[in-house]
N, C-alpha and C. Protein backbone atom coordinates (compact mmCIF):
# COMPACT_ATOMS: atom_id res chain seq x y z
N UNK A 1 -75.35 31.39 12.24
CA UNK A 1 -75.64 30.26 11.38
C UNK A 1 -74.34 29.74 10.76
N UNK A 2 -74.33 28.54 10.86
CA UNK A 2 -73.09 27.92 10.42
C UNK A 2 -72.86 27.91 8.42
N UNK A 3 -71.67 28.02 8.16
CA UNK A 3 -71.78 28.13 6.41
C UNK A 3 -70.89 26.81 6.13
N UNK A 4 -71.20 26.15 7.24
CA UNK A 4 -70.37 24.68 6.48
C UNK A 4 -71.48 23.47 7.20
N UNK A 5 -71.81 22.21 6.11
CA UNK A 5 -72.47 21.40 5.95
C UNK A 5 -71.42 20.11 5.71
N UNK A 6 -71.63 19.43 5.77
CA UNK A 6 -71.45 17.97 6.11
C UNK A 6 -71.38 17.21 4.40
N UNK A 7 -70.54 16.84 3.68
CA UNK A 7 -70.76 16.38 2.01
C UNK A 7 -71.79 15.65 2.34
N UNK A 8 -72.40 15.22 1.26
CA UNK A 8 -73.38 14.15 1.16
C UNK A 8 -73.30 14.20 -0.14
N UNK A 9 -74.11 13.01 -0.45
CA UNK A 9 -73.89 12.41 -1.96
C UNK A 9 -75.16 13.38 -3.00
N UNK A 10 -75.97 13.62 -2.51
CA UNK A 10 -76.85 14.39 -2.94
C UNK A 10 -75.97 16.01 -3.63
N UNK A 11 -74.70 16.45 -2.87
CA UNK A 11 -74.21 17.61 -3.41
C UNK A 11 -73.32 17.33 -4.57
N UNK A 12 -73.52 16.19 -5.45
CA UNK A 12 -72.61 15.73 -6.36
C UNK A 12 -73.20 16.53 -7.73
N UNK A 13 -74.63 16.48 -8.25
CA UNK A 13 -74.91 17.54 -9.38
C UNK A 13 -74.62 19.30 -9.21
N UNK A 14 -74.82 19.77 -7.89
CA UNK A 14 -74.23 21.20 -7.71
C UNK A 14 -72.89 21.20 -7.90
N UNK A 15 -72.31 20.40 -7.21
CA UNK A 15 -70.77 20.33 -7.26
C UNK A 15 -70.23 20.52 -8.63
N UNK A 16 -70.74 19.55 -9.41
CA UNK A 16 -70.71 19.47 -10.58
C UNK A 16 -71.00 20.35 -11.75
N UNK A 17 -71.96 21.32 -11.59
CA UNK A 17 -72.88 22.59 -11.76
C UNK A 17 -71.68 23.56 -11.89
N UNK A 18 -71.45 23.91 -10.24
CA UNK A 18 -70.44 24.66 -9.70
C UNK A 18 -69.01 24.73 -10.41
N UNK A 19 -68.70 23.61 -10.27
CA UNK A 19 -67.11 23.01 -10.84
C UNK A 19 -67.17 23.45 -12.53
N UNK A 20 -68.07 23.09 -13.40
CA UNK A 20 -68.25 23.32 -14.80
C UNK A 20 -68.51 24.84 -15.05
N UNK A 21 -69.47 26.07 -14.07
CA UNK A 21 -69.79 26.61 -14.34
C UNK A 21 -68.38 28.12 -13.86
N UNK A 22 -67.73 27.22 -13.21
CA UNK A 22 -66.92 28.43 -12.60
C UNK A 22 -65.26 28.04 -12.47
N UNK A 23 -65.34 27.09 -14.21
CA UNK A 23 -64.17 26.00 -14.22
C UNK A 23 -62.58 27.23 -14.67
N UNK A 24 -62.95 28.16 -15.18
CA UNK A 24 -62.12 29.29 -15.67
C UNK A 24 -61.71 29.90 -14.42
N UNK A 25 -62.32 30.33 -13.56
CA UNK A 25 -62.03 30.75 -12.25
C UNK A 25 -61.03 29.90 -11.66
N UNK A 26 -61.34 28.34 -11.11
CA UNK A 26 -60.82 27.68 -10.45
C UNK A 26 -59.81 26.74 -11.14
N UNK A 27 -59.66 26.49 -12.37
CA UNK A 27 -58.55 25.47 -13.31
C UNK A 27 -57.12 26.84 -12.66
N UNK A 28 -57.12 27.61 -12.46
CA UNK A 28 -55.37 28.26 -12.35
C UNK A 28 -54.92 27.71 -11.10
N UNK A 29 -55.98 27.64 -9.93
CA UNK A 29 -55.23 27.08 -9.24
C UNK A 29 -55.78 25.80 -8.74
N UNK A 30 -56.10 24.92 -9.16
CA UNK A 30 -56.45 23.63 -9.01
C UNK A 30 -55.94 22.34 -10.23
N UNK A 31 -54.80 21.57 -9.44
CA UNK A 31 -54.39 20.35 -10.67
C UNK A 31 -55.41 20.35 -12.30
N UNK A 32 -54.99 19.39 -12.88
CA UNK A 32 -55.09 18.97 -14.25
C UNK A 32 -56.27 17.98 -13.20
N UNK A 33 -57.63 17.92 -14.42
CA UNK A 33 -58.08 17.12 -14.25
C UNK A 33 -58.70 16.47 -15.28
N UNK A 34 -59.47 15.04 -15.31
CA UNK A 34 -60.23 14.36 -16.24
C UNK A 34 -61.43 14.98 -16.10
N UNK A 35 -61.83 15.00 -17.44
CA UNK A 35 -62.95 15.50 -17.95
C UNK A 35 -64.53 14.81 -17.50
N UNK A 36 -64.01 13.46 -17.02
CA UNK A 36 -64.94 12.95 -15.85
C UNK A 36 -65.15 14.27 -14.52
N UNK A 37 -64.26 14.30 -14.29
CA UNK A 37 -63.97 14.91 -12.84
C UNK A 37 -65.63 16.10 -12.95
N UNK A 38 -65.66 16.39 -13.53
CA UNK A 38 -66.38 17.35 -13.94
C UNK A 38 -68.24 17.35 -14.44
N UNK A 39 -68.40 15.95 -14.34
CA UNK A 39 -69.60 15.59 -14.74
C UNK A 39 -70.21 15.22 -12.94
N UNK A 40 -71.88 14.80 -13.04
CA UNK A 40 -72.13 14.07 -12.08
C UNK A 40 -71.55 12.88 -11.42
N UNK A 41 -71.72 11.64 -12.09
CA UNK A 41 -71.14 10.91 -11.82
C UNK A 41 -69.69 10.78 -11.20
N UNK A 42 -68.93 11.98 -11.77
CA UNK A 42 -67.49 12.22 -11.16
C UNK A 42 -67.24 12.91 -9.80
N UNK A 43 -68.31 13.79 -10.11
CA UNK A 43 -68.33 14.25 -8.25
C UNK A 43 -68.94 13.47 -7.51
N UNK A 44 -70.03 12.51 -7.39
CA UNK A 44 -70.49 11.61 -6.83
C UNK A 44 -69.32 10.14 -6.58
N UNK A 45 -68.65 10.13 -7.00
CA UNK A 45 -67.48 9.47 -6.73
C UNK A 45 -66.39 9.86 -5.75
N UNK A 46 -66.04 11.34 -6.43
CA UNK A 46 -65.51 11.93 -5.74
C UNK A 46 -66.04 11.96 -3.77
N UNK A 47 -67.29 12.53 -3.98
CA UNK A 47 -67.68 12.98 -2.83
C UNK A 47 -68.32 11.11 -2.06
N UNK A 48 -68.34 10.18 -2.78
CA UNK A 48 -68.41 8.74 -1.98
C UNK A 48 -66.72 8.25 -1.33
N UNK A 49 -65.75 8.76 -1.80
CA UNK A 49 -64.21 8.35 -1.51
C UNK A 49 -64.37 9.42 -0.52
N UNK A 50 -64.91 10.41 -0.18
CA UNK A 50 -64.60 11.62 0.92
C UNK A 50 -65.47 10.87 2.24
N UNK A 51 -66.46 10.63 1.78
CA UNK A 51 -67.23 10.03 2.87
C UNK A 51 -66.64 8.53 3.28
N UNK A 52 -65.97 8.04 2.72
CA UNK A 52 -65.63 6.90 3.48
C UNK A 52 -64.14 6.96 4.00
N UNK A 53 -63.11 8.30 3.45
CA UNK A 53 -62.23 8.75 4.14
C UNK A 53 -62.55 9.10 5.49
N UNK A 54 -63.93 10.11 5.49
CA UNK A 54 -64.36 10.84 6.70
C UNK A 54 -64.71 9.78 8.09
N UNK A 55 -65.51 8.64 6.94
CA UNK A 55 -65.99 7.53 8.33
C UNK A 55 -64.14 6.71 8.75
N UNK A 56 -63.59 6.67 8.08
CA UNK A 56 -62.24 6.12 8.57
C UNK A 56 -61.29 7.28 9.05
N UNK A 57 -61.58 8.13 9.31
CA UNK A 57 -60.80 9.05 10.26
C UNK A 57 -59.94 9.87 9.53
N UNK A 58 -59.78 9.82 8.43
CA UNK A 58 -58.90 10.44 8.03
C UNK A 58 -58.52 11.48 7.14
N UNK A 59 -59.88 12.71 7.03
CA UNK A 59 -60.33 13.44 6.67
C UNK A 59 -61.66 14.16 7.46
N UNK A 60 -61.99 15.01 7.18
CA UNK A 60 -63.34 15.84 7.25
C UNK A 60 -63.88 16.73 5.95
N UNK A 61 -64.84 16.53 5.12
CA UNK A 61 -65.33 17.09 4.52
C UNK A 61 -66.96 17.68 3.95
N UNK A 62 -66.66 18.67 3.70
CA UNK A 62 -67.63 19.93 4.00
C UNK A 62 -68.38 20.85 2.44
N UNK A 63 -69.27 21.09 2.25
CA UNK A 63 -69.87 22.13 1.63
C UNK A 63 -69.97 23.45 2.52
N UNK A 64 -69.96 24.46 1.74
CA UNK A 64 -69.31 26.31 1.93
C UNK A 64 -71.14 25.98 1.25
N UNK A 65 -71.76 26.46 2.45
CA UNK A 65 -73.40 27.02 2.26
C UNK A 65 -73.59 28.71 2.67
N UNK A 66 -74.47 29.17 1.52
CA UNK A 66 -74.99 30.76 2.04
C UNK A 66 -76.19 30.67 2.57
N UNK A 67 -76.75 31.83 3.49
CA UNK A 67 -77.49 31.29 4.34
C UNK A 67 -78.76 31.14 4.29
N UNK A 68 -79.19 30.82 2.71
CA UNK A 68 -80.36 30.32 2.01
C UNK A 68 -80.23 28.98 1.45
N UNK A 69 -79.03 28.11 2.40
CA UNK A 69 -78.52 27.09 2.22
C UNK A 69 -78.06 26.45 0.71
N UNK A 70 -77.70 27.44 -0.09
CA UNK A 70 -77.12 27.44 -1.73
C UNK A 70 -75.85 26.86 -1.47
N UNK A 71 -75.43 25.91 -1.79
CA UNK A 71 -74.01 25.57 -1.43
C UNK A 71 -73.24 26.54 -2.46
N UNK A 72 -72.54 26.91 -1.95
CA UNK A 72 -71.15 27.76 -3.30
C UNK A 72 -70.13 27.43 -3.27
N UNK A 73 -69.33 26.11 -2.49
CA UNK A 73 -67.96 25.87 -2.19
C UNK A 73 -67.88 25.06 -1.68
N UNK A 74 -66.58 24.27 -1.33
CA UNK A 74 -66.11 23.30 -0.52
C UNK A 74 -64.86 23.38 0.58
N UNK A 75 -64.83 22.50 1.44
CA UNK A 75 -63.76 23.06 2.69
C UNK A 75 -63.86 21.72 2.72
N UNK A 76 -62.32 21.48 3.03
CA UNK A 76 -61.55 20.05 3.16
C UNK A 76 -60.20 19.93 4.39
N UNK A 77 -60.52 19.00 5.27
CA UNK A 77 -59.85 18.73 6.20
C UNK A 77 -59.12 17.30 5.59
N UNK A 78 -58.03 17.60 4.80
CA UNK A 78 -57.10 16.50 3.90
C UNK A 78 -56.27 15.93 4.67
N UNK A 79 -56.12 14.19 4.40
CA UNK A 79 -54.88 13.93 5.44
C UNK A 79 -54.45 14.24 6.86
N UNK A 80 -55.67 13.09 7.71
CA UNK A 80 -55.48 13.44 8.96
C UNK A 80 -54.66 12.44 9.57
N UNK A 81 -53.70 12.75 10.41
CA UNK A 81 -52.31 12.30 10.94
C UNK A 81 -52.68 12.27 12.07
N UNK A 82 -52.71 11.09 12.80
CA UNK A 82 -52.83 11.01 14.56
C UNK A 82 -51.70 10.42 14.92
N UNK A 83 -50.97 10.38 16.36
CA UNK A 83 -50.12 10.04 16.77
C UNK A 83 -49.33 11.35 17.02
N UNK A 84 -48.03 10.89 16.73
CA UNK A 84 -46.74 12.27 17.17
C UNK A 84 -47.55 13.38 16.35
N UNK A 85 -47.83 13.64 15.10
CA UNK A 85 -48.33 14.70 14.68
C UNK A 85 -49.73 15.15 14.59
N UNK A 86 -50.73 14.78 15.10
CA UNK A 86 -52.12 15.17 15.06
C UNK A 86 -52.62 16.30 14.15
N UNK A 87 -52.41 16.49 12.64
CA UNK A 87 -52.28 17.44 11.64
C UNK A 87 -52.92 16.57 10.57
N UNK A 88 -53.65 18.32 9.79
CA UNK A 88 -54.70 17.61 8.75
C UNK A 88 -54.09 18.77 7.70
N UNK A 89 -54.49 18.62 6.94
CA UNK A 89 -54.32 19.92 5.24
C UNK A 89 -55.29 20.28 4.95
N UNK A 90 -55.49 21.46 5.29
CA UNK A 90 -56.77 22.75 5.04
C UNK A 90 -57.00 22.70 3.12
N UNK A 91 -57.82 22.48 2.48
CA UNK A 91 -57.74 23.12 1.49
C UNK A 91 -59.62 23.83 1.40
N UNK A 92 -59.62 24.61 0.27
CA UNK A 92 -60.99 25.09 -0.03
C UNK A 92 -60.93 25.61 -1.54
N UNK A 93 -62.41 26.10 -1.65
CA UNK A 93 -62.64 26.88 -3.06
C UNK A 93 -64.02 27.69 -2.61
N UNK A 94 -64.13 28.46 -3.74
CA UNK A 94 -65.39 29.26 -3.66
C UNK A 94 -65.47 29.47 -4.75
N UNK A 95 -66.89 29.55 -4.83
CA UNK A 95 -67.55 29.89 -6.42
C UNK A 95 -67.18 31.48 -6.90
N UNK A 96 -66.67 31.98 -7.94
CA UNK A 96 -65.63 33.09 -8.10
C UNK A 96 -67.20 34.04 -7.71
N UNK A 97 -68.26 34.14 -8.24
CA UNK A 97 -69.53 34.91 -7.89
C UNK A 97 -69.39 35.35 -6.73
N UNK A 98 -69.13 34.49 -5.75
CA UNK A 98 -69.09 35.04 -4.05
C UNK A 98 -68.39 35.42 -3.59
N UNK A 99 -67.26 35.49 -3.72
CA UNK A 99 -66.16 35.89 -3.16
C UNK A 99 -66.36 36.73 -2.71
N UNK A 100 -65.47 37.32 -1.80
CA UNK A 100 -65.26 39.19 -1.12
C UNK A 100 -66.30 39.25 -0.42
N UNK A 101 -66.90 37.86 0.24
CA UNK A 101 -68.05 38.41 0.94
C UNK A 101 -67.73 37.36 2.65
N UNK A 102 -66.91 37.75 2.59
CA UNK A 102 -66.45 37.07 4.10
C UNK A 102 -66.83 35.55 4.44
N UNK A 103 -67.29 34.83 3.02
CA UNK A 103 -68.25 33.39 3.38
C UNK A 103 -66.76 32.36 4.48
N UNK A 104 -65.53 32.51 3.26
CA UNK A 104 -64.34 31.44 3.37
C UNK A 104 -63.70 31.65 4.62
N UNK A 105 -63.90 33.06 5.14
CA UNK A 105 -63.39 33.55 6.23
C UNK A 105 -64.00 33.00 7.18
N UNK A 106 -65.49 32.60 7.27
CA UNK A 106 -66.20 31.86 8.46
C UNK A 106 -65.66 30.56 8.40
N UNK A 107 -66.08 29.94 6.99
CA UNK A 107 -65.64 28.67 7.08
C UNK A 107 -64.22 28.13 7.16
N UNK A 108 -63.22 29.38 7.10
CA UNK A 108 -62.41 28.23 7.71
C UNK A 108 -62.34 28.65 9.01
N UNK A 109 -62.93 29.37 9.55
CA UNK A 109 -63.38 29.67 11.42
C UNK A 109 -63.76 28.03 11.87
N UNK A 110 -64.79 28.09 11.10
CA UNK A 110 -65.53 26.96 11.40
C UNK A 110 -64.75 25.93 11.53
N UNK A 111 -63.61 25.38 10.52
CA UNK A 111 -63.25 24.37 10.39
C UNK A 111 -62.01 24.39 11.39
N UNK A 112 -61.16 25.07 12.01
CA UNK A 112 -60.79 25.23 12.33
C UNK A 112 -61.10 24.31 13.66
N UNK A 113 -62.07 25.35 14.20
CA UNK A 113 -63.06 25.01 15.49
C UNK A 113 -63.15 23.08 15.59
N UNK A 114 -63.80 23.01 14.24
CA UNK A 114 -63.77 21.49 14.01
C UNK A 114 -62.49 20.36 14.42
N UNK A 115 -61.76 21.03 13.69
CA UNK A 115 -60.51 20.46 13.80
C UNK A 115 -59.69 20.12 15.01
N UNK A 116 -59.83 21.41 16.31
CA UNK A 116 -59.24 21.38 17.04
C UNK A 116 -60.54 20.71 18.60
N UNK A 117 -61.37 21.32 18.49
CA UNK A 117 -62.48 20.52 19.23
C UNK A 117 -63.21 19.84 18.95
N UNK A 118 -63.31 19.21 17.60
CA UNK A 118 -63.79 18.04 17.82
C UNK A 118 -62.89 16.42 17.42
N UNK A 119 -62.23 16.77 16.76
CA UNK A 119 -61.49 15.81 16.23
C UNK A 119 -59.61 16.00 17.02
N UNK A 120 -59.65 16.97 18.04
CA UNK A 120 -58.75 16.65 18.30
C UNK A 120 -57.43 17.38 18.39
N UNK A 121 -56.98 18.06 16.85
CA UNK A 121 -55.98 18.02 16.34
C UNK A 121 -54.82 19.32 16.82
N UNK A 122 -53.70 18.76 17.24
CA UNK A 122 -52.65 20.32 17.37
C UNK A 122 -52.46 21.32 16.36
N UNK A 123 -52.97 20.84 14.71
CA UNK A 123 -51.98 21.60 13.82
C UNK A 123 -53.19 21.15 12.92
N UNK A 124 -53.40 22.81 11.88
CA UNK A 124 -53.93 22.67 10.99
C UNK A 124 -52.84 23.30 10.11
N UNK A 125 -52.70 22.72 8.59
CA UNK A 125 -51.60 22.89 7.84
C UNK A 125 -52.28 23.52 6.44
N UNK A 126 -51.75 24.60 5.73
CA UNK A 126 -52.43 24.84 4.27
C UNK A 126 -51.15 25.33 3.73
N UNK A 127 -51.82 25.42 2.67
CA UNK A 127 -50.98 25.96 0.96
C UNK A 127 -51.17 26.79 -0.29
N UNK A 128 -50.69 28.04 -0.34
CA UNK A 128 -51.38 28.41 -1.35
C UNK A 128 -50.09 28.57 -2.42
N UNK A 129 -50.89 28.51 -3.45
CA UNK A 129 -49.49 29.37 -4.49
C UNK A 129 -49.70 30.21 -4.24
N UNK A 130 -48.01 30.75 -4.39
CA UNK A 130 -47.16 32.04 -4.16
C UNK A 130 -47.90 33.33 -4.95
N UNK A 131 -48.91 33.28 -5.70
CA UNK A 131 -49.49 34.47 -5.97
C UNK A 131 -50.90 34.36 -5.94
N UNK A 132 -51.51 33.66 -5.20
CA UNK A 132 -52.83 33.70 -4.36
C UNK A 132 -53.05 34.15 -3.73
N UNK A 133 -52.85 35.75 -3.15
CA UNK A 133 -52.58 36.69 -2.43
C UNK A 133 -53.90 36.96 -1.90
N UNK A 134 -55.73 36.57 -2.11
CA UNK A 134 -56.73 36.45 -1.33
C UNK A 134 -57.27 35.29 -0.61
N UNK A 135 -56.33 34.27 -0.83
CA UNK A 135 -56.65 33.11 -0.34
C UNK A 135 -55.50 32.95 1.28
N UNK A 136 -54.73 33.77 0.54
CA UNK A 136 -53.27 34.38 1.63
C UNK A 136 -53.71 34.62 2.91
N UNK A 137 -54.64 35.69 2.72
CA UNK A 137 -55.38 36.97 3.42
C UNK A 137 -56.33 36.20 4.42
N UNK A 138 -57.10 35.22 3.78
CA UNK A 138 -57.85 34.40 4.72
C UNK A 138 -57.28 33.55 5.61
N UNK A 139 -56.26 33.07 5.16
CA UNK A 139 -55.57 32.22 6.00
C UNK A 139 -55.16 32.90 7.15
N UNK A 140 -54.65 34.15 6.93
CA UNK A 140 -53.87 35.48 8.01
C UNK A 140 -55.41 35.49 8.86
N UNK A 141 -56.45 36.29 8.08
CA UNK A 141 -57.35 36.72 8.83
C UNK A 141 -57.71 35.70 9.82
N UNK A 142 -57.62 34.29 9.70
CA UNK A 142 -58.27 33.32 10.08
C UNK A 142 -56.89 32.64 11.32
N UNK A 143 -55.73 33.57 11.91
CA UNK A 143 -55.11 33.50 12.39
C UNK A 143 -53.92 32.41 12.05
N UNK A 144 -53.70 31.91 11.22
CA UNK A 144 -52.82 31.38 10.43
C UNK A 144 -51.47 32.05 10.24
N UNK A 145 -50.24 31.46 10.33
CA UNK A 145 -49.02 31.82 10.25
C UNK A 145 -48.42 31.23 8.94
N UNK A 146 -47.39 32.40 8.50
CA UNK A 146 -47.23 31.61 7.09
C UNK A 146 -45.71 30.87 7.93
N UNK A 147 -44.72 29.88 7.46
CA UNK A 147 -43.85 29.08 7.96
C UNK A 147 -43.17 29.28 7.15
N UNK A 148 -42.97 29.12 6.02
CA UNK A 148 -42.08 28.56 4.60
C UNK A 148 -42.41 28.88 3.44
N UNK A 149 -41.66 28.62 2.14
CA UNK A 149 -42.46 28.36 1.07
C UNK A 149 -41.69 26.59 0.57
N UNK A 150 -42.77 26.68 -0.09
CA UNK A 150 -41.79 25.41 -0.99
C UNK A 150 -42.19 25.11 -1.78
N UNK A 151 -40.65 24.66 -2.39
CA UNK A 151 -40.47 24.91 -4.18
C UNK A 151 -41.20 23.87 -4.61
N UNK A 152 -41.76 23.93 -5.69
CA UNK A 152 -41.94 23.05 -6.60
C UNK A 152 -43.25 21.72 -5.46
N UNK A 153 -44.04 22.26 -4.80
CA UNK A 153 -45.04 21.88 -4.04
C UNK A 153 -45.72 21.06 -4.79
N UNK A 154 -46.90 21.17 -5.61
CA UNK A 154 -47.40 20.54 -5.90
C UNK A 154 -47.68 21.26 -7.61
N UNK A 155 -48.30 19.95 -8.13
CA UNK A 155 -48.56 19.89 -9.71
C UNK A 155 -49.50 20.80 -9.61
N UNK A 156 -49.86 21.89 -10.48
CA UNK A 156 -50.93 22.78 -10.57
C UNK A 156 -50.97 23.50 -12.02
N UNK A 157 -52.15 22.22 -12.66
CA UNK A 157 -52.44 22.52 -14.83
C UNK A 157 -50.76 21.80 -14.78
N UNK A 158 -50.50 21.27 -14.90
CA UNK A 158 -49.62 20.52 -15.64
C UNK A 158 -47.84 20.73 -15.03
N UNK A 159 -47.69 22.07 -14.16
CA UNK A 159 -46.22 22.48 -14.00
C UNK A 159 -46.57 22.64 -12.68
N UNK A 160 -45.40 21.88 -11.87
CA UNK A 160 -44.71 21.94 -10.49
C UNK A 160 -44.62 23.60 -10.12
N UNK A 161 -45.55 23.89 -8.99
CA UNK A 161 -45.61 25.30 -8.64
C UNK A 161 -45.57 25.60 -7.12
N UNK A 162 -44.45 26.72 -7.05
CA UNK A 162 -44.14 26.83 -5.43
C UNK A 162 -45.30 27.58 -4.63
N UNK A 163 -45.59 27.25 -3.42
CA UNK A 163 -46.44 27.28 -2.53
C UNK A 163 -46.13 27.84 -1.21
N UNK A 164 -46.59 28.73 -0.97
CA UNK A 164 -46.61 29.25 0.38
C UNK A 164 -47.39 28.69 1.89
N UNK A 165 -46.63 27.99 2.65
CA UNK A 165 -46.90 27.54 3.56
C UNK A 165 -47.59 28.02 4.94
N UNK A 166 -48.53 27.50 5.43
CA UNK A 166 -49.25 28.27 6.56
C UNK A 166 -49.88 27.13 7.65
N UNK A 167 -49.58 27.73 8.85
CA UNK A 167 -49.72 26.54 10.24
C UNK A 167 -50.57 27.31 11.09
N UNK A 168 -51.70 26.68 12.15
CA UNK A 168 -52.19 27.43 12.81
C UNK A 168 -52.44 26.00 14.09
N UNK A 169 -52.06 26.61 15.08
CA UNK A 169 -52.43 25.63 16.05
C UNK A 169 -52.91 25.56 16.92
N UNK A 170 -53.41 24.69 17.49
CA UNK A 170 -54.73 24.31 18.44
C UNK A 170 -54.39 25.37 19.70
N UNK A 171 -55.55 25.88 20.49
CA UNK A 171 -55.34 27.15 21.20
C UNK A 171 -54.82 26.24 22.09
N UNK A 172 -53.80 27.11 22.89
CA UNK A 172 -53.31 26.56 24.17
C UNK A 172 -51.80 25.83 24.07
N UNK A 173 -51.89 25.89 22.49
CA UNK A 173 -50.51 24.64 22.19
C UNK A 173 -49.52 25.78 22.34
């Protein structure tokens, strides 16, 4: 059974649920956000800009379902690049409750799969900060190579934080 679903606008109050209820977990490593971000209406926005990224090609995005179809997470195929580079940016989350239970490990199987047979792509690209050492693990488990780090990557709560880089590419490449 597959643990990744398709966004729809309907997952904007869980999201929202989720995001508020497990905001201590996920604020260390996820940007500064508006206090919108966090209500219905804000994920329903959110998740209407994903869906019309997704219908214009240039993304894929997903709900992390358990297999009583509870959504607990999200999986994001960010920034899809066609031409010379055919590469997208892996990101995800999980509701801190679930963790350690192999869910993120399927889904990014899954997405993976997605990525490279259906949409195409040579190169899936991710990022973690440098002391995200279980999000690390999935990426490895999920056959992922780390490449690099780099400094000062992205904004994360307010301060520029270095990131550990990871590439995995389409079988056969």
């Amino acid at each position: 059974m597959s643990v990744l679903r398709v966004l729809d606008p309907a997952d904007a109050e869980v999201l929202s649920r989720l995001w508020t209820d497990h905001r201590a977990h996920l604020d260390p490593w996820s940007p500064s956000r508006p206090d919108r971000f966090y209500t219905v209406e804000g994920q329903l926005e959110v998740v209407e800009a994903r869906l019309i990224a997704m219908a214009e090609g240039r993304g894929a995005y997903f709900v992390v379902v358990e297999e009583d179809g509870e959504v607990v997470g999200e999986l994001n195929l960010n920034d899809v690049v066609r031409g010379a580079f055919e590469n997208a940016h892996l990101g995800y989350w999980l509701a801190g409750d679930v963790q350690g239970r192999g869910l993120m490990t399927r889904a990014v199987e899954e997405a993976a799969a997605h990525a490279f047979e259906v949409l195409g792509l040579h190169r899936l690209q991710a990022g973690t900060l440098v002391h995200n050492h279980r999000s690390q693990a999935v990426l490895e488990r999920c056959g992922f190579e780390r490449f690099g780090i780099a400094p000062q990557y992205l904004r994360i709560q307010g301060r520029w934080q270095d990131h550990v880089l990871f590439q995995r590419l389409a079988p056969g490449s």
